[in-house]
N, C-alpha and C. Protein backbone atom coordinates (compact mmCIF):
# COMPACT_ATOMS: atom_id res chain seq x y z
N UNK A 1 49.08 269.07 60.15
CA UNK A 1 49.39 268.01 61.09
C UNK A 1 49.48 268.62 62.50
N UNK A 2 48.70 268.22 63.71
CA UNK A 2 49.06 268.51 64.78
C UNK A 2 50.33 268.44 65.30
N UNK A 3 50.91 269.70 66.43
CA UNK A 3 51.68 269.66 67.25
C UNK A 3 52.28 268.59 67.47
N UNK A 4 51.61 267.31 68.01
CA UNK A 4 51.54 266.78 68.81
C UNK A 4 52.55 265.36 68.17
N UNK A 5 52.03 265.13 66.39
CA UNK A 5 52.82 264.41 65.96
C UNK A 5 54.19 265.02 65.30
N UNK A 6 54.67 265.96 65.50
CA UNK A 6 55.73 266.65 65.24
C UNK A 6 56.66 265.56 65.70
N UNK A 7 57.86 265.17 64.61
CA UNK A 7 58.77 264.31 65.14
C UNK A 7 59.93 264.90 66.27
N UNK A 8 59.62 266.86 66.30
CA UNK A 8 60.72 266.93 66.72
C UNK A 8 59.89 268.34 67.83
N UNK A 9 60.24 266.98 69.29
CA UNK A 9 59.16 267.99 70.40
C UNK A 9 60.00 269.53 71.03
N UNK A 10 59.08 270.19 71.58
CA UNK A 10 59.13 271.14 71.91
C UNK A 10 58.95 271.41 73.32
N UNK A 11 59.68 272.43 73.82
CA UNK A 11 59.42 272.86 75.08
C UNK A 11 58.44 274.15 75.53
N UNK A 12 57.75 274.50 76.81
CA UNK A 12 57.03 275.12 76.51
C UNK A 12 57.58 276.12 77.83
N UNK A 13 58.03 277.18 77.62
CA UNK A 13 58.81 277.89 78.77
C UNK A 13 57.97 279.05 79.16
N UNK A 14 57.90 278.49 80.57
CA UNK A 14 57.53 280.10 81.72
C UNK A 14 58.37 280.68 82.20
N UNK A 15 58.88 281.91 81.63
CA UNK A 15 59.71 282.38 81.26
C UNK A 15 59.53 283.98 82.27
N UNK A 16 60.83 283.91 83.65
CA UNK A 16 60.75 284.91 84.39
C UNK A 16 61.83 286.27 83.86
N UNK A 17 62.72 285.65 82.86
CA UNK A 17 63.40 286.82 82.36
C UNK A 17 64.31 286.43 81.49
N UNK A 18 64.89 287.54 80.56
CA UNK A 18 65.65 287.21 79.78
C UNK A 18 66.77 288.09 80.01
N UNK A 19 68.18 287.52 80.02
CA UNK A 19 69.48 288.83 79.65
C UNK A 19 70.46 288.26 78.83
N UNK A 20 71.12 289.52 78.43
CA UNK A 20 72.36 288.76 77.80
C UNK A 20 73.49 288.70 78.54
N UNK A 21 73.71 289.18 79.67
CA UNK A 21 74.53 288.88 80.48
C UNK A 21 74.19 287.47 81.25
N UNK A 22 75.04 286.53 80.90
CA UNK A 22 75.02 285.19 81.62
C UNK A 22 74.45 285.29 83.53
N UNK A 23 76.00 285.70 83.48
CA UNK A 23 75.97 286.06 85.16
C UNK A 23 74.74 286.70 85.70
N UNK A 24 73.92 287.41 85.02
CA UNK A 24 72.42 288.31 85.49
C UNK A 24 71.24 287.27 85.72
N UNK A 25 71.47 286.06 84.51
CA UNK A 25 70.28 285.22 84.21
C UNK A 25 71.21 284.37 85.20
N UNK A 26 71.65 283.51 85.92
CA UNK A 26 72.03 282.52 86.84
C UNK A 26 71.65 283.41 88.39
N UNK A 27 72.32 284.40 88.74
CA UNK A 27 71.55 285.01 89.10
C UNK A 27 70.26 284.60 89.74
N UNK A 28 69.24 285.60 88.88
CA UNK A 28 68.16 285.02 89.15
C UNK A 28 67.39 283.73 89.20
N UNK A 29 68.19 282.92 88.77
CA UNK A 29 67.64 281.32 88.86
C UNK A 29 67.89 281.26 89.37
N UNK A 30 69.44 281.22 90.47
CA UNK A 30 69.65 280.79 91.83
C UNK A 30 68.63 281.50 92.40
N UNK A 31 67.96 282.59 92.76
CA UNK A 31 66.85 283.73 93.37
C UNK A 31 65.61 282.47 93.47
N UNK A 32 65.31 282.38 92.44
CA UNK A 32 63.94 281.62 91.93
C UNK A 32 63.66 279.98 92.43
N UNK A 33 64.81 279.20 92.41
CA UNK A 33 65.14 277.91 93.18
C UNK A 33 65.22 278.08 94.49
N UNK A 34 65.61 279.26 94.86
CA UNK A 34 65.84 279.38 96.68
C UNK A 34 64.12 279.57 96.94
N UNK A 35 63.55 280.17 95.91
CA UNK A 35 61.90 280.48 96.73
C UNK A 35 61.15 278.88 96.14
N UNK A 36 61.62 278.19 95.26
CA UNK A 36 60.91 276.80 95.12
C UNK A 36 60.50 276.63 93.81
N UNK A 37 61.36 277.47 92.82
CA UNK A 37 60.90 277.35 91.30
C UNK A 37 62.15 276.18 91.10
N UNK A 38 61.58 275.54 89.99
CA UNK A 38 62.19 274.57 89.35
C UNK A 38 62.54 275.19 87.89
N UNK A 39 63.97 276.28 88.17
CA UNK A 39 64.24 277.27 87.45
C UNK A 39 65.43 277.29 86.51
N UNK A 40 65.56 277.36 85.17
CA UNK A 40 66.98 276.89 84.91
C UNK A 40 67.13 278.09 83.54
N UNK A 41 68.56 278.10 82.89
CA UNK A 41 69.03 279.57 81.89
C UNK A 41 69.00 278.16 81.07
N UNK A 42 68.24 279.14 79.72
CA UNK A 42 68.70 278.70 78.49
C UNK A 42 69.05 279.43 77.50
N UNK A 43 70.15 279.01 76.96
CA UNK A 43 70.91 280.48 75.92
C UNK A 43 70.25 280.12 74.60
N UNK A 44 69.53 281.30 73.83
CA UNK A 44 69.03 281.29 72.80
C UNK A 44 70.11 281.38 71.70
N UNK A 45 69.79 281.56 70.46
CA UNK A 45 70.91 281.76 69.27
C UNK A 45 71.04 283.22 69.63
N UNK A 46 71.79 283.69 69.54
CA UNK A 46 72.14 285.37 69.64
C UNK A 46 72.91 285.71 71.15
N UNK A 47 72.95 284.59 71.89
CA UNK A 47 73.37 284.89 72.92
C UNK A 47 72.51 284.96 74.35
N UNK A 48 71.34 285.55 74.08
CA UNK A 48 70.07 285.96 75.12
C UNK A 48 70.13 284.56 76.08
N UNK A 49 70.35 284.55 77.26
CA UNK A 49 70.22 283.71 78.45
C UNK A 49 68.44 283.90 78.68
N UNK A 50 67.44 282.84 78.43
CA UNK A 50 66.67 282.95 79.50
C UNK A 50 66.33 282.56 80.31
N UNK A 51 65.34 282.82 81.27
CA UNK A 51 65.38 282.31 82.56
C UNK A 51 64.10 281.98 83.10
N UNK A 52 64.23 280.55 83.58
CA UNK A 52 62.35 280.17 83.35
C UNK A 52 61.85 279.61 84.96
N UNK A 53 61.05 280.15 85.37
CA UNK A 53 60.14 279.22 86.11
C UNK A 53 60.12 277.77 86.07
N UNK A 54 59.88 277.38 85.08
CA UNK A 54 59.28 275.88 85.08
C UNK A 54 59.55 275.96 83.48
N UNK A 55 59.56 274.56 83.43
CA UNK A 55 59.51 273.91 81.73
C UNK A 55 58.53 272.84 81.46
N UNK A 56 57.52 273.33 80.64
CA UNK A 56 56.80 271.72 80.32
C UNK A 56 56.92 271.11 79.20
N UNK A 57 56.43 269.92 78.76
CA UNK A 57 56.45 269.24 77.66
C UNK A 57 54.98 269.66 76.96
N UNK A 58 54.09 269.30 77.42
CA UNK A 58 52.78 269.25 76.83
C UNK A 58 52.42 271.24 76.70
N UNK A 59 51.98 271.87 76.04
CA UNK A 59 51.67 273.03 75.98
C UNK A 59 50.28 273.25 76.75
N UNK A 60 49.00 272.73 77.03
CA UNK A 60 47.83 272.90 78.25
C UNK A 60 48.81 272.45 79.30
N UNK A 61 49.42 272.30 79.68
CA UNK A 61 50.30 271.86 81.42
C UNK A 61 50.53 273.35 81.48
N UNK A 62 51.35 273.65 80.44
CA UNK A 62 52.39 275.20 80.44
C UNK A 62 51.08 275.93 80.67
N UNK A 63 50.23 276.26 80.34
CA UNK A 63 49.12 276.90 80.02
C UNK A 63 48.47 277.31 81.24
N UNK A 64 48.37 276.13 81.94
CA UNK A 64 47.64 275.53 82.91
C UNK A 64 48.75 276.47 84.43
N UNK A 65 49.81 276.06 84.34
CA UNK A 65 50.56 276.52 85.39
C UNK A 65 50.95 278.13 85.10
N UNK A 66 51.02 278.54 83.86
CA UNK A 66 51.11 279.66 83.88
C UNK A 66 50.04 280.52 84.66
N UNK A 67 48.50 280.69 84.26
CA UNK A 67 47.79 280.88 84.83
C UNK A 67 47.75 281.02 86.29
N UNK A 68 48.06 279.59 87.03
CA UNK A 68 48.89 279.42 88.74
C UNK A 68 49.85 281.01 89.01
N UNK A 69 50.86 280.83 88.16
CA UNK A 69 52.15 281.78 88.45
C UNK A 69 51.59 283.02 88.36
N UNK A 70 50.59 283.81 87.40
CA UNK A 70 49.99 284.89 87.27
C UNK A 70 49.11 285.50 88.37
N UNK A 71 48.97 284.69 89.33
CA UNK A 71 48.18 284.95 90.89
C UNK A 71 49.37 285.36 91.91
N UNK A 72 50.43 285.05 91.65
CA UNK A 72 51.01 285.21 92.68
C UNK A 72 51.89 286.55 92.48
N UNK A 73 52.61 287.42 93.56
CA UNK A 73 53.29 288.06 93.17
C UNK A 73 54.85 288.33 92.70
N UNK A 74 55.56 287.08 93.37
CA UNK A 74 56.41 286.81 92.41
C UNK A 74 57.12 286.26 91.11
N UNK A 75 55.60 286.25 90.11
CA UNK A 75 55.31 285.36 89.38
C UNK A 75 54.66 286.24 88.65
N UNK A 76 54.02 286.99 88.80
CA UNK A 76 52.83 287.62 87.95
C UNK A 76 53.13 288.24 86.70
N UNK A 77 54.43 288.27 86.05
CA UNK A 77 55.22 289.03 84.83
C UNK A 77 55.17 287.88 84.19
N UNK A 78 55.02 286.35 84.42
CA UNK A 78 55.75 285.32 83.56
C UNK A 78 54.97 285.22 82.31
N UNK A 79 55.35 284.75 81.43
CA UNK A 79 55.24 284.53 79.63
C UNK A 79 55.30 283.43 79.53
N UNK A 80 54.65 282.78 78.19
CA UNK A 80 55.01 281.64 77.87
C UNK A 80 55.30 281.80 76.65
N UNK A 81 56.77 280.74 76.20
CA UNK A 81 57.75 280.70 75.35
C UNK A 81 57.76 279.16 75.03
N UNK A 82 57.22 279.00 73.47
CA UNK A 82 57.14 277.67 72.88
C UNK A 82 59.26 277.82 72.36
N UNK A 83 59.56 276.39 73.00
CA UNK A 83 60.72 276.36 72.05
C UNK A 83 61.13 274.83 71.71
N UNK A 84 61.35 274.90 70.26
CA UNK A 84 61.81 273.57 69.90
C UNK A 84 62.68 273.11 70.24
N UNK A 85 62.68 271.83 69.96
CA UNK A 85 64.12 270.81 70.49
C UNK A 85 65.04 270.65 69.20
N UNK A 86 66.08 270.85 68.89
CA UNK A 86 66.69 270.61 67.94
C UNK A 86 67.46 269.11 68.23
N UNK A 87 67.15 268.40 67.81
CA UNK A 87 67.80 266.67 67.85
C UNK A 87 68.64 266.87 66.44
């Protein structure tokens, strides 16, 4: 069954870093929002804060903008990180 009809959607994260120190990953999102990322921490199970560029819904958007972020130089490290939604 495609992705796509999955009852339970997913996020698709461009992902500028990960820590386990909270305070490290806010941090840099405040860093990343001051230059014009639409940047926010999400704590994984284990603790790991990460820290994303951008979030999409559709996975070609993520795909699509990642590519964008990989030209630039404060951007050029980013990853993309499928993560589910737990409802």
């Amino acid at each position: 069954m495609p992705a796509a009809l999955d009852e339970s959607p997913g996020l698709f994260m461009l992902v500028a870093g990960a820590f386990s120190v909270e305070a490290n990953a806010l941090t840099l999102a405040q860093d990343l929002a001051a230059k014009g990322f639409d940047s926010e921490v999400f704590e994984q199970d284990g603790g790991l804060h990460i820290v994303t560029y951008a979030t999409h819904i559709e996975e070609a958007s993520a795909r699509a903008h990642l590519t964008q972020l990989r030209t630039q130089s404060v951007s050029a490290n980013a990853w993309l990180k499928p993560w589910k939604v737990i409802r």
